[in-house]
Structures are given as C-alpha cells and as structure tokens.
C-alpha atoms as a PDB file:
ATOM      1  CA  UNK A   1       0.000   0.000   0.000  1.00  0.00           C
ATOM      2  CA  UNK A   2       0.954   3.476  -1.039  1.00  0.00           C
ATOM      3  CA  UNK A   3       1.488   5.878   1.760  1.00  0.00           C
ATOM      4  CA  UNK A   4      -1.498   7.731  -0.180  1.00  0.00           C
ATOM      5  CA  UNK A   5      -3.757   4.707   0.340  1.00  0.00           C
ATOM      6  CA  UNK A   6      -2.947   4.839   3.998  1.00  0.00           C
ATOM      7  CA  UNK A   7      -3.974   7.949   4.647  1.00  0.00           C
ATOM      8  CA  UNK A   8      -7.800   6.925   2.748  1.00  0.00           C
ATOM      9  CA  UNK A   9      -8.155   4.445   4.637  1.00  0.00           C
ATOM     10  CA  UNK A  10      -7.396   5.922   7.876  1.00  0.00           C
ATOM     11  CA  UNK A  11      -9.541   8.690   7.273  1.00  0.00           C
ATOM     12  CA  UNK A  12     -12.312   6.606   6.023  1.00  0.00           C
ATOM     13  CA  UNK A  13     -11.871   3.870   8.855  1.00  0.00           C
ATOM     14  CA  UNK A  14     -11.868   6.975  10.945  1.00  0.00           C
ATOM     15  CA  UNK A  15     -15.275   8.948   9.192  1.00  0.00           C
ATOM     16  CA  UNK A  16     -17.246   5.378   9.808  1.00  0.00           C
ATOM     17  CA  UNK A  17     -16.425   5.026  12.959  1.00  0.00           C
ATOM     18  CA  UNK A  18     -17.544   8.947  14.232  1.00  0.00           C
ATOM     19  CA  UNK A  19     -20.906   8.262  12.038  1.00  0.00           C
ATOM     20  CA  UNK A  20     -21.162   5.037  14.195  1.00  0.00           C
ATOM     21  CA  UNK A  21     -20.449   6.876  17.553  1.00  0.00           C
ATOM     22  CA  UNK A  22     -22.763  10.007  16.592  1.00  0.00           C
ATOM     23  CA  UNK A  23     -25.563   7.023  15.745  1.00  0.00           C
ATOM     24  CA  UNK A  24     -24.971   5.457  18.945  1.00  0.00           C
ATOM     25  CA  UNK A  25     -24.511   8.145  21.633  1.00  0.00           C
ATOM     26  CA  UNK A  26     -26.843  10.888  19.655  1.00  0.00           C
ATOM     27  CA  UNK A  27     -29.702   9.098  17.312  1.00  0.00           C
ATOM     28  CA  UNK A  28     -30.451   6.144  19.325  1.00  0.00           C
ATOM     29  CA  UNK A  29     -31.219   8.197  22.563  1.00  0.00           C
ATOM     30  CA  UNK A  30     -32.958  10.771  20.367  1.00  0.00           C
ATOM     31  CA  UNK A  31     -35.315   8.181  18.973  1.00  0.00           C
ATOM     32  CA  UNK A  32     -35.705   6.129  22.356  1.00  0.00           C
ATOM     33  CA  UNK A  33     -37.207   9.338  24.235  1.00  0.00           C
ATOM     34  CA  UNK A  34     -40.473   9.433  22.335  1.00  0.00           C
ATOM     35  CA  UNK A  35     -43.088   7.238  21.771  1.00  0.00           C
ATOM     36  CA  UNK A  36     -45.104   7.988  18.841  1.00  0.00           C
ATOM     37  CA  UNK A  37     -43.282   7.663  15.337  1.00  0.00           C
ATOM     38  CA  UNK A  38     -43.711  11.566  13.831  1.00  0.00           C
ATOM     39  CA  UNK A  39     -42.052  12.649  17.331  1.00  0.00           C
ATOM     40  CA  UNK A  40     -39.221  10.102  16.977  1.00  0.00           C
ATOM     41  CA  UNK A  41     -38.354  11.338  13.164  1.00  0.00           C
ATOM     42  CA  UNK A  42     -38.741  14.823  14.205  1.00  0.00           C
ATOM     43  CA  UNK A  43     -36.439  14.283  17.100  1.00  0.00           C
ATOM     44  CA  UNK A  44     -33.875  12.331  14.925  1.00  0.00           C
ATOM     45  CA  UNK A  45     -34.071  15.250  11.817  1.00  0.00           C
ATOM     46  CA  UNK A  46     -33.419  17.495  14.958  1.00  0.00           C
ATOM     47  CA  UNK A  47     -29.951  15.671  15.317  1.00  0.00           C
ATOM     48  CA  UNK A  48     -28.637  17.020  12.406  1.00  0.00           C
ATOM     49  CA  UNK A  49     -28.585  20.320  13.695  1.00  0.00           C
ATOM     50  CA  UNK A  50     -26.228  18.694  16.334  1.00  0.00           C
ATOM     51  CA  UNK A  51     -24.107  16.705  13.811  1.00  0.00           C
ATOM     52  CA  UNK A  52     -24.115  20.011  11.817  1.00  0.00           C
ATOM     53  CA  UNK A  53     -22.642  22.080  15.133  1.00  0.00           C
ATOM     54  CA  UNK A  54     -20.051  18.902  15.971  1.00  0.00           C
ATOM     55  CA  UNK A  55     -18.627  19.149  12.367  1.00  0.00           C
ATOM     56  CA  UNK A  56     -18.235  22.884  12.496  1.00  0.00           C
ATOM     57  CA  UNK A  57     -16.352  22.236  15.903  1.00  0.00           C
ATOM     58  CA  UNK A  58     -14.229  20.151  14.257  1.00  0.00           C
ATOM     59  CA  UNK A  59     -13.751  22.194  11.159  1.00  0.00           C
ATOM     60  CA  UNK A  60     -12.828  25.428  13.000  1.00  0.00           C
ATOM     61  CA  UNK A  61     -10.295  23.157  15.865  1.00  0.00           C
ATOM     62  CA  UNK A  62      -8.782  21.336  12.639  1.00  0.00           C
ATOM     63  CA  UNK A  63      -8.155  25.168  10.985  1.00  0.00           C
ATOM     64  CA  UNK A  64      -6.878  26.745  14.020  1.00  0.00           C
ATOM     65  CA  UNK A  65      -4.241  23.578  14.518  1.00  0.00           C
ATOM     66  CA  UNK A  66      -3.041  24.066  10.938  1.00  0.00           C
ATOM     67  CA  UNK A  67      -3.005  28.058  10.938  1.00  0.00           C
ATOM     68  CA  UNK A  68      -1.540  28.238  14.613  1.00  0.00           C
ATOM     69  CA  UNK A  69       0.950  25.308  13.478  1.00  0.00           C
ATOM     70  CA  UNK A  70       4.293  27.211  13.257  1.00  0.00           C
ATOM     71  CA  UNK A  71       4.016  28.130  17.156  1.00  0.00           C
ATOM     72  CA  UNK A  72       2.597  24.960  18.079  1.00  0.00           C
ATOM     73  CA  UNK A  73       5.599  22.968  16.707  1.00  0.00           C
ATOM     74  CA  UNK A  74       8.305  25.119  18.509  1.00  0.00           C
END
C-alpha cells in the first residue's frame, strides 16, 4: 500500500467510525425518548442540527491547529 492509500483508509476507517459513535450516543437516545413515530423522526431530523454544530467544531479546531501550526511545533 501506497502511503497515499494509507492515509484513505485511515480517514475513512476513521469517518465510519464517528458516524457510528454520533448514531450510537446521539440518534439512538434521540429516537428512544419518544413514543409515537412523527415525534421520533422529528427528534432524529433534529440531530442534524447537532451533527451540523459537531462538524463545524471540528472544522474550526482542525483550521486553528493548521493556521496556529508554526508556534505549536516550537
């Protein structure tokens, strides 16, 4: 494997399992707290505002690490 291939498969291996842990620790108790099945859906589109605010997190952390690099490193 190419160091390039690496590097996919980390970040995919990576990607799946933050989907997996945002399914498990966000959806599932989303959709558990209701009972009927328009309440559930609405509860579980409602998670997307919170995947939406997690990936911005990460977006703005990841840019601040590679802007703020130079002093970092030294």
């Amino acid at each position: 494997m190419t160091n390039e291939a690496v590097t996919y498969l980390v970040g995919a291996c990576c990607g799946v399992f933050a989907l997996a842990a945002f399914i498990a620790f966000i959806v599932v108790p989303a959709w558990t707290s209701y009972s009927k099945v328009w309440e559930r859906l609405a509860a579980t589109f409602l998670t997307l505002y919170v995947l939406a605010a997690l990936l911005l997190a990460g977006t703005a952390a990841g840019a601040a690490i590679a802007y703020y690099w130079d002093r970092i490193a030294a």
